[in-house]
N, C-alpha and C. Protein backbone atom coordinates (compact mmCIF):
# COMPACT_ATOMS: atom_id res chain seq x y z
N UNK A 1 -12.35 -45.70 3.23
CA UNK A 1 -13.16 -44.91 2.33
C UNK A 1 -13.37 -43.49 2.88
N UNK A 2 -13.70 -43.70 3.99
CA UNK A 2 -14.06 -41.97 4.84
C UNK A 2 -12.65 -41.36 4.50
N UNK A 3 -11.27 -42.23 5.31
CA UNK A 3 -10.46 -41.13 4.33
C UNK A 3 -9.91 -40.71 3.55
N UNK A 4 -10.40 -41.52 2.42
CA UNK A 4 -10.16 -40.86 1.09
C UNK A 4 -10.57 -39.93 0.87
N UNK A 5 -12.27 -39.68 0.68
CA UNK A 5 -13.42 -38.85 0.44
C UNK A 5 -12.88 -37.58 1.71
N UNK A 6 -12.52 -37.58 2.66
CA UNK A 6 -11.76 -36.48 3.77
C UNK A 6 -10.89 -35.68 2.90
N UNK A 7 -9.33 -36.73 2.32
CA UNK A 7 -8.79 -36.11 1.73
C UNK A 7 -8.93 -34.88 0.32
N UNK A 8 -10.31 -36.36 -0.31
CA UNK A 8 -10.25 -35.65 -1.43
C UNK A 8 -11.41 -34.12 -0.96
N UNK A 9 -12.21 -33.97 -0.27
CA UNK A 9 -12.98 -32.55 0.41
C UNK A 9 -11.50 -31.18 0.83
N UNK A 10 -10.57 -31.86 1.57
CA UNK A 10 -9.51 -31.12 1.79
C UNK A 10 -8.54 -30.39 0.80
N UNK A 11 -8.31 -31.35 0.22
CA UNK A 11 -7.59 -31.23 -1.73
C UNK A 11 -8.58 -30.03 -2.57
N UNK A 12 -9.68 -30.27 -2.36
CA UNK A 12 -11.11 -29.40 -3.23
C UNK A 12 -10.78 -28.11 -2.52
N UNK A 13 -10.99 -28.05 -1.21
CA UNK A 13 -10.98 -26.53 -0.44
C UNK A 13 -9.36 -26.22 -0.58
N UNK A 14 -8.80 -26.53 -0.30
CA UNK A 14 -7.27 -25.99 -0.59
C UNK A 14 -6.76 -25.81 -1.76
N UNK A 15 -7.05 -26.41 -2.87
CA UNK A 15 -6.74 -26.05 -4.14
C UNK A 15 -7.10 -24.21 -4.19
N UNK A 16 -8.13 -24.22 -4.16
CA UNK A 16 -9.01 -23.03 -5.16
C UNK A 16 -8.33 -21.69 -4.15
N UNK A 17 -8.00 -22.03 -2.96
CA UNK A 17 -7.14 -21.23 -1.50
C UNK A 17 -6.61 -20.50 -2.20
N UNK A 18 -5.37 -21.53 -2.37
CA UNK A 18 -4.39 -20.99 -3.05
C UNK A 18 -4.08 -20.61 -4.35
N UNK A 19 -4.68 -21.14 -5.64
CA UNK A 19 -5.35 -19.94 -6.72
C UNK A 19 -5.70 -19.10 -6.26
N UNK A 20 -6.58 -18.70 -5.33
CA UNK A 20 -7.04 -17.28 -4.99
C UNK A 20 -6.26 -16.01 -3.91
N UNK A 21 -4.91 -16.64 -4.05
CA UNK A 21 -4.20 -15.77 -3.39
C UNK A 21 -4.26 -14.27 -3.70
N UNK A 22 -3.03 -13.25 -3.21
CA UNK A 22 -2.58 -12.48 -3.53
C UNK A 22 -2.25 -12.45 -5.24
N UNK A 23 -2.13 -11.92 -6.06
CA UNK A 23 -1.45 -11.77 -7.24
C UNK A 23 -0.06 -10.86 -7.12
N UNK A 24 -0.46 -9.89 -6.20
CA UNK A 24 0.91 -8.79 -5.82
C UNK A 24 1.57 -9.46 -4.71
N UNK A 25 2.57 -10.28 -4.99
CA UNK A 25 3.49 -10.83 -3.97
C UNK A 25 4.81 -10.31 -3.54
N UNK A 26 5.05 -8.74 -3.92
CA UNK A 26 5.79 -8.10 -3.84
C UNK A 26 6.70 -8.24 -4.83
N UNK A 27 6.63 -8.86 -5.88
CA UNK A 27 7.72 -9.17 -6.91
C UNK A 27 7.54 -8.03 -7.98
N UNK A 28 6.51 -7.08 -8.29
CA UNK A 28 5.98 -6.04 -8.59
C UNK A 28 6.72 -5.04 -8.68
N UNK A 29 7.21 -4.68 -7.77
CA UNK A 29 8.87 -3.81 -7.83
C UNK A 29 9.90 -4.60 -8.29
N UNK A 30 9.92 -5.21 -8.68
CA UNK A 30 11.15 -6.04 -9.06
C UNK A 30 10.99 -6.03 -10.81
N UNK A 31 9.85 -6.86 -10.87
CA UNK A 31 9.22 -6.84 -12.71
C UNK A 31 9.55 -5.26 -13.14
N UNK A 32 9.11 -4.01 -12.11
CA UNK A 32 9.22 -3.17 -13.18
C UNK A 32 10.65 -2.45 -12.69
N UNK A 33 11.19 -2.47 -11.93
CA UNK A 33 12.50 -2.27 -12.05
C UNK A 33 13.46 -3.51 -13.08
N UNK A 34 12.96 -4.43 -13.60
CA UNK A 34 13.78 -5.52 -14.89
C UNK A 34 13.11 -4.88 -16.05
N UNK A 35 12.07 -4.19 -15.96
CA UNK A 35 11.44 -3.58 -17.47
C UNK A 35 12.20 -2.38 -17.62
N UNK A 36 12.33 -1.59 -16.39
CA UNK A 36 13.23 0.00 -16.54
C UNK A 36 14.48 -0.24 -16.56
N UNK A 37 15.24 -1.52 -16.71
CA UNK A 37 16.88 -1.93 -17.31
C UNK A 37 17.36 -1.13 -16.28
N UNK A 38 17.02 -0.76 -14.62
CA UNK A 38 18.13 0.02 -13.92
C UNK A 38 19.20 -0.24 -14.10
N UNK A 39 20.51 0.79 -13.85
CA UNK A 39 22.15 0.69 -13.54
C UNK A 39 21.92 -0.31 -12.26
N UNK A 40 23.30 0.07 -11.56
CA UNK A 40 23.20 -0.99 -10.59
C UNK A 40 23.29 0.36 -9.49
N UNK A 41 23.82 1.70 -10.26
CA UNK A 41 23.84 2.91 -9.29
C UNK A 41 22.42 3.07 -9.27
N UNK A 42 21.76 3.27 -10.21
CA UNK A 42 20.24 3.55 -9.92
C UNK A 42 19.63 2.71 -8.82
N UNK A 43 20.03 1.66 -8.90
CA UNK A 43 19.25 -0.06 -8.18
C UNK A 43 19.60 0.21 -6.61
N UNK A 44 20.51 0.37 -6.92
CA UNK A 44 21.63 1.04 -4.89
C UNK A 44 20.72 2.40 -4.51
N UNK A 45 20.90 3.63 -5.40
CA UNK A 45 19.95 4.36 -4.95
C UNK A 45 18.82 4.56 -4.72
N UNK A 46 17.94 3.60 -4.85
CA UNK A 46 16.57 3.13 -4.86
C UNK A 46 16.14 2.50 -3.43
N UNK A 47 17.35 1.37 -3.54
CA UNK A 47 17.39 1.13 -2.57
C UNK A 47 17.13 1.49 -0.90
N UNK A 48 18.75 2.86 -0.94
CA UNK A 48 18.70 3.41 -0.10
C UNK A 48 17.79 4.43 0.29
N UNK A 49 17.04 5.55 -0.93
CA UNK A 49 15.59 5.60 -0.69
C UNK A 49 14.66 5.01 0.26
N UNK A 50 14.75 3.68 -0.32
CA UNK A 50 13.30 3.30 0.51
C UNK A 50 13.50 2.68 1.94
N UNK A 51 14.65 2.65 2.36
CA UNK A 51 15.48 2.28 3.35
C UNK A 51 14.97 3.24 4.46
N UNK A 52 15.42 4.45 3.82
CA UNK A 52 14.96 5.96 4.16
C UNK A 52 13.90 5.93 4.93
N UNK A 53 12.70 5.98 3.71
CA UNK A 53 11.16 6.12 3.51
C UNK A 53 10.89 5.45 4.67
N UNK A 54 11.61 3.90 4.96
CA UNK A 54 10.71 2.74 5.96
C UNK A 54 11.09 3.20 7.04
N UNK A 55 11.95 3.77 7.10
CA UNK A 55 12.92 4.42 8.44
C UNK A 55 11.56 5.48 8.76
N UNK A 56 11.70 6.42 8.37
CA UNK A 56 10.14 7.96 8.73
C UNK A 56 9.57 7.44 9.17
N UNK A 57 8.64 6.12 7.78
CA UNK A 57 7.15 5.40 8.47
C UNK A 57 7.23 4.91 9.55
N UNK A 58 8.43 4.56 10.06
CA UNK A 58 8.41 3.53 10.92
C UNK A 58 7.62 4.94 12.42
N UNK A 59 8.70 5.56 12.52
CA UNK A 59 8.44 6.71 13.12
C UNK A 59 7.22 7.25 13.20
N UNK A 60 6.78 7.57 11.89
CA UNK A 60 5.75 8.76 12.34
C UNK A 60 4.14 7.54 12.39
N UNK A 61 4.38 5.79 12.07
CA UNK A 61 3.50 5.48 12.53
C UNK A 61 3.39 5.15 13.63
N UNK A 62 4.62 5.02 14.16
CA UNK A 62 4.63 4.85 15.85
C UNK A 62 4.16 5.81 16.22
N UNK A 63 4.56 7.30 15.79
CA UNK A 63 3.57 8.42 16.70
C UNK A 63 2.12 8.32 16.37
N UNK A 64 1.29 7.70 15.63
CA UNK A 64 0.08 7.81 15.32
C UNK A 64 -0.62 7.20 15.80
N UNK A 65 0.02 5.64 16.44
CA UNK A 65 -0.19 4.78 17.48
C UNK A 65 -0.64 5.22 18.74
N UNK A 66 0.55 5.83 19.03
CA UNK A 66 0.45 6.67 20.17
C UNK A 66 -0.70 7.49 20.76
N UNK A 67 -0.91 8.54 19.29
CA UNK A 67 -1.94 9.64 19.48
C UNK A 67 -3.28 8.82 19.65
N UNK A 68 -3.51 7.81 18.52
CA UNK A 68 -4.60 6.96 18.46
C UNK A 68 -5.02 6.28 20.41
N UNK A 69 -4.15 6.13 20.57
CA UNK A 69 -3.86 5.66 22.24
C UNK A 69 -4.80 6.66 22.92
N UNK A 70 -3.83 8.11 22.75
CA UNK A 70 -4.57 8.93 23.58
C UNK A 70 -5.97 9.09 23.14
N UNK A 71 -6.06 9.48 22.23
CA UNK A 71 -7.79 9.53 21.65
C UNK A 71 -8.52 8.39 22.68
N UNK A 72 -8.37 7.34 22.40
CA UNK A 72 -9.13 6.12 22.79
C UNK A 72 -9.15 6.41 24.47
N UNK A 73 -8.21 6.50 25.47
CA UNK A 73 -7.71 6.60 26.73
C UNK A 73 -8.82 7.87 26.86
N UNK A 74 -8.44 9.23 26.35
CA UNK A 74 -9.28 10.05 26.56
C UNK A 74 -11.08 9.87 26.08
N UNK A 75 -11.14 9.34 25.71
CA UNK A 75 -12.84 8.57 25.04
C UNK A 75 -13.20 8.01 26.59
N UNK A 76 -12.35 7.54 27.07
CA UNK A 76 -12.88 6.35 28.18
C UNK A 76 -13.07 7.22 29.28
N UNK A 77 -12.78 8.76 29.33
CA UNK A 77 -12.93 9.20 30.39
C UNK A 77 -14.41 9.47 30.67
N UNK A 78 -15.61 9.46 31.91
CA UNK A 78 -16.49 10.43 31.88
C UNK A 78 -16.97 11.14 31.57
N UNK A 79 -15.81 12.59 31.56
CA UNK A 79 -16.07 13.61 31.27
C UNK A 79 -14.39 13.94 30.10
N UNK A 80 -15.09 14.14 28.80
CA UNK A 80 -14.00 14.28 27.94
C UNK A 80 -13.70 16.05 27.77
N UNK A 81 -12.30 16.21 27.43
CA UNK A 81 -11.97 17.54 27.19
C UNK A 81 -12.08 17.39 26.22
N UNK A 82 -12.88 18.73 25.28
CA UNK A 82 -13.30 18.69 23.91
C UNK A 82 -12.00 19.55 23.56
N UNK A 83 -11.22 20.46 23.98
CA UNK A 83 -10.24 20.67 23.17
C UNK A 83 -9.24 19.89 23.06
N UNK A 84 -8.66 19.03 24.30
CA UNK A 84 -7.40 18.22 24.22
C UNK A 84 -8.24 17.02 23.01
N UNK A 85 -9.27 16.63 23.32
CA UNK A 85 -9.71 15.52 22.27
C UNK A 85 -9.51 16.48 20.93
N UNK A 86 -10.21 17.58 20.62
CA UNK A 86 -9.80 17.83 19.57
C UNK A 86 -8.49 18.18 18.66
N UNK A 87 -7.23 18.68 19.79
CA UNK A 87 -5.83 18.93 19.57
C UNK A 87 -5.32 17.29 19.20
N UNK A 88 -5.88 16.47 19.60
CA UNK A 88 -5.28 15.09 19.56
C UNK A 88 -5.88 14.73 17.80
N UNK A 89 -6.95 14.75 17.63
CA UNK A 89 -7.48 14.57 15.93
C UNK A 89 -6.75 15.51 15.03
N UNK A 90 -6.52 16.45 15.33
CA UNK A 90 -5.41 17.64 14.30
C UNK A 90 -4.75 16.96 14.42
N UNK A 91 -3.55 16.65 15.47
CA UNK A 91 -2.53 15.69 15.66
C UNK A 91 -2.56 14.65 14.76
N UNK A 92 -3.37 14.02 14.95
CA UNK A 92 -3.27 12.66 13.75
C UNK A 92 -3.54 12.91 12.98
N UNK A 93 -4.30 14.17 12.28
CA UNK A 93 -4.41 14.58 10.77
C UNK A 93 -3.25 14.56 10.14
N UNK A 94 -1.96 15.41 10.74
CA UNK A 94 -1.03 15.98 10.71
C UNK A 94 0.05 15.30 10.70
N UNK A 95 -0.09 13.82 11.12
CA UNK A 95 0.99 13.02 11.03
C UNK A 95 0.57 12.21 9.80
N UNK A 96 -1.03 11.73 9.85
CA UNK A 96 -0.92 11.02 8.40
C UNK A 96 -1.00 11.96 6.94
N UNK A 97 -1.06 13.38 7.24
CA UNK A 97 -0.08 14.07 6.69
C UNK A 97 0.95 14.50 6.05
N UNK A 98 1.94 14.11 7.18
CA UNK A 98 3.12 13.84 6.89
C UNK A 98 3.13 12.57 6.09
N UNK A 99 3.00 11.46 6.85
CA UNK A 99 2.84 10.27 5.89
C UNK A 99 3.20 10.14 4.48
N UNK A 100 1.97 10.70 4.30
CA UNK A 100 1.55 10.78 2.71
C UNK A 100 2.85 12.00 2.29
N UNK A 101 2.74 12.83 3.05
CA UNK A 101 3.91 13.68 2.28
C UNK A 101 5.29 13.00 1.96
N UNK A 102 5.70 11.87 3.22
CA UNK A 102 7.04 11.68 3.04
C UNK A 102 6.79 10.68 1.72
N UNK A 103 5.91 9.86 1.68
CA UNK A 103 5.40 8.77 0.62
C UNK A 103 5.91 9.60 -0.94
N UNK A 104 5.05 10.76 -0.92
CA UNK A 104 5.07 11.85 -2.14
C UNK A 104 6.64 11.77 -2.54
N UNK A 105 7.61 12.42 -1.59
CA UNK A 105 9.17 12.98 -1.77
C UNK A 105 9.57 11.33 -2.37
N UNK A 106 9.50 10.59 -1.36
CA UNK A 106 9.98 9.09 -2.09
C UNK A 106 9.77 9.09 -3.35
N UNK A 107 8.54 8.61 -3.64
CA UNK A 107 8.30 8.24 -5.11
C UNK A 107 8.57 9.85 -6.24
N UNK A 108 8.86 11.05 -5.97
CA UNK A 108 9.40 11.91 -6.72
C UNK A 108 11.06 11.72 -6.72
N UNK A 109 11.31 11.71 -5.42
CA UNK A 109 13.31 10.83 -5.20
C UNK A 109 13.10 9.98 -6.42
N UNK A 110 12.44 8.89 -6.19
CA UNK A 110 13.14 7.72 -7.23
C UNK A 110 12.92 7.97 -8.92
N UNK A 111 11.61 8.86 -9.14
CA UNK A 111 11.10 9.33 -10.72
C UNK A 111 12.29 10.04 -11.32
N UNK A 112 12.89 10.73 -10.93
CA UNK A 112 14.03 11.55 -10.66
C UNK A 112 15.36 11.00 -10.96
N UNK A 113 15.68 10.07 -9.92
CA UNK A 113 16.79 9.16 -10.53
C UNK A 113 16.60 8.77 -11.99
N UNK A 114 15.50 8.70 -12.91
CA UNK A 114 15.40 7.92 -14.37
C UNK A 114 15.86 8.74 -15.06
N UNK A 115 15.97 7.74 -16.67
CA UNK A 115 16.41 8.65 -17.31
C UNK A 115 15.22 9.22 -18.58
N UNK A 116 15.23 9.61 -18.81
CA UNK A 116 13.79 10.13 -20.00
C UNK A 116 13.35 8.80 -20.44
N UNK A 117 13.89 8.01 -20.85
CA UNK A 117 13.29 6.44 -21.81
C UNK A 117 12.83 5.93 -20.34
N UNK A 118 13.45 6.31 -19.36
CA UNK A 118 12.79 5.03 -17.74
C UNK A 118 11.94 5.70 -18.04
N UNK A 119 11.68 7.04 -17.29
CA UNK A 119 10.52 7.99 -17.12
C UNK A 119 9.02 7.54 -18.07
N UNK A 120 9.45 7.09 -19.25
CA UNK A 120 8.20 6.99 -20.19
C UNK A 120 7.95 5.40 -19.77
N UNK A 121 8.44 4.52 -19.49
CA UNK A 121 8.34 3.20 -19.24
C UNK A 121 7.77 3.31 -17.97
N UNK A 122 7.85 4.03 -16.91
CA UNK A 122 7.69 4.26 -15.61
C UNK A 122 6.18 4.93 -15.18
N UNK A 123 5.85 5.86 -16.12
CA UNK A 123 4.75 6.48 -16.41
C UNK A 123 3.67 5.13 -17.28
N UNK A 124 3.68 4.53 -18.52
CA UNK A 124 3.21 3.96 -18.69
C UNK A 124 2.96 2.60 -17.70
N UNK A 125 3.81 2.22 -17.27
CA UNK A 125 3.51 0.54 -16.12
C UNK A 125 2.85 1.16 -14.92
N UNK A 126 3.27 2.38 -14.49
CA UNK A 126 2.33 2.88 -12.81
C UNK A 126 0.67 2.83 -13.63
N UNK A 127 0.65 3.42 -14.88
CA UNK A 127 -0.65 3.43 -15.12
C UNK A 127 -1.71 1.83 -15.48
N UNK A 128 -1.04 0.87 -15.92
CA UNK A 128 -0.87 -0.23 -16.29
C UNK A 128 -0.86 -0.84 -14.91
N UNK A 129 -0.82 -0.19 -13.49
CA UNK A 129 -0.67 -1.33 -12.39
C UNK A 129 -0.05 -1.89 -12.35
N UNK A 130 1.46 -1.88 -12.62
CA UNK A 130 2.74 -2.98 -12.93
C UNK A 130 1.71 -4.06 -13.32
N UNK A 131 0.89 -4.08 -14.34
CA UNK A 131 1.10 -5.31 -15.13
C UNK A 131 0.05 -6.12 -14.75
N UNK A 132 -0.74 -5.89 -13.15
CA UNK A 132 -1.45 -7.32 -12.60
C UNK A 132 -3.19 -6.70 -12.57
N UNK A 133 -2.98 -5.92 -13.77
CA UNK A 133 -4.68 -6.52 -14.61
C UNK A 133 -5.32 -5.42 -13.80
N UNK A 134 -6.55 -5.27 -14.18
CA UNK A 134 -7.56 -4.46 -13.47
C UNK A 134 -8.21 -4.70 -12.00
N UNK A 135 -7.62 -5.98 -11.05
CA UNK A 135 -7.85 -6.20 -9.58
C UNK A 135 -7.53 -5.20 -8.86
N UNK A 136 -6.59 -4.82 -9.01
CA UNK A 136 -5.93 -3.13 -8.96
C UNK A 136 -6.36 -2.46 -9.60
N UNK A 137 -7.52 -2.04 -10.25
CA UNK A 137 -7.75 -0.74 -10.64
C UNK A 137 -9.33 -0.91 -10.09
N UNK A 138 -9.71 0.32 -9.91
CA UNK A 138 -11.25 0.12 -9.23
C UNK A 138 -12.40 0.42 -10.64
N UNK A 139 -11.99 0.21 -11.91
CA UNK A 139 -12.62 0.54 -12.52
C UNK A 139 -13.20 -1.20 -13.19
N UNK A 140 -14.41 -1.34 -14.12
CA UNK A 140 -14.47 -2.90 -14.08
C UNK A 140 -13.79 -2.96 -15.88
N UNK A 141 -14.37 -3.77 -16.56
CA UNK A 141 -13.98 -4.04 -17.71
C UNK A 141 -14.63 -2.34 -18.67
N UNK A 142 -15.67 -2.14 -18.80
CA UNK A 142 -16.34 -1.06 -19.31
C UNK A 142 -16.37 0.11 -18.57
N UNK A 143 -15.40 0.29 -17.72
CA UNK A 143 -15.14 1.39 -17.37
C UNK A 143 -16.02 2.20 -16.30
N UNK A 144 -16.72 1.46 -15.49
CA UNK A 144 -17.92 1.77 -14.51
C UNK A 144 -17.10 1.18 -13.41
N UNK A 145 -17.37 2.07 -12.25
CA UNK A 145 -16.32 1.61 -10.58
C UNK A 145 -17.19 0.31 -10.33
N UNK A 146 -16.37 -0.17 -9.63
CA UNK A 146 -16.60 -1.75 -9.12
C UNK A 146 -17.36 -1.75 -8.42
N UNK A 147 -17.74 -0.47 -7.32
CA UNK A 147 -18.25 -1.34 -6.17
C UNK A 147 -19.52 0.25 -5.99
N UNK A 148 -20.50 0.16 -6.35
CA UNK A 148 -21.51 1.37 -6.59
C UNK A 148 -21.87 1.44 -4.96
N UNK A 149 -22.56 2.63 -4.66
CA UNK A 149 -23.43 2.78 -3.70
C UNK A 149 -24.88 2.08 -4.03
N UNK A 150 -25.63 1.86 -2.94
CA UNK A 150 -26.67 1.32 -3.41
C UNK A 150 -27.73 2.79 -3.13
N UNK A 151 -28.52 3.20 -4.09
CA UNK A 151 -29.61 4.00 -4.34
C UNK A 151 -30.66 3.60 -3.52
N UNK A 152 -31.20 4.46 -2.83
CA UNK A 152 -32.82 4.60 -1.86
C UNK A 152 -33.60 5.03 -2.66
């Protein structure tokens, strides 16, 4: 009897787990690249794009690692240098910076590859959240942000 009633407590908590996963399982790029009917040249160049893109990130988050390193290393000293600490925070401004910049060129690379009918399909689903509902959008059903400050 105990382990039935075990199982069935285990069955109860693990069910609802896994309903409550992720919804974006990365298949998201995929759905809306099958809605934008890519070529197979478009699909290759997309590809190699983001091939690209992961290649930079990979890079410039390793340098951010790094800098983050020094920040922390230099924190631990006694007596901190307020300019090298501060040359080190520009530094990481400047790489997540870049970041975001190389992020920008990507997703203008691939808008680019479309053709006017993608472009309008492409524009409508980015706004649409490929599709997976308002969990992704920070706004709620009536149009008020999800998550307020609380008022003093």
């Amino acid at each position: 009897m105990k382990k039935l009633i075990s199982l069935a407590l285990v069955l109860m908590l693990a069910v609802p787990a896994l309903t409550w996963s992720q919804p974006f399982d990365g298949k998201g790029r995929m759905l809306l690249c099958d809605k934008l009917n890519l070529s197979e040249d478009q699909q290759n160049r997309i590809d190699e794009l983001r091939y690209e893109l992961k290649e930079k990130l990979i890079d410039l988050k390793a340098e951010l690692q790094k800098n983050r390193l020094e920040m922390r290393k230099l924190k631990s000293q006694n007596k901190i240098d307020e300019k090298q600490y501060m040359q080190l925070v520009d530094n990481c401004n400047n790489i997540r910076s870049a970041i975001r910049t190389e992020t920008a060129k990507h997703w203008l690379a691939v808008y680019n590859l479309l053709d006017d009918s993608q472009k309008e399909l492409w524009a409508k689903y980015r706004n649409e959240n490929f599709g997976f509902g308002k969990k992704f959008n920070n706004n709620c059903c009536d149009g008020q942000p999800r998550f307020k400050r609380w008022r003093r």
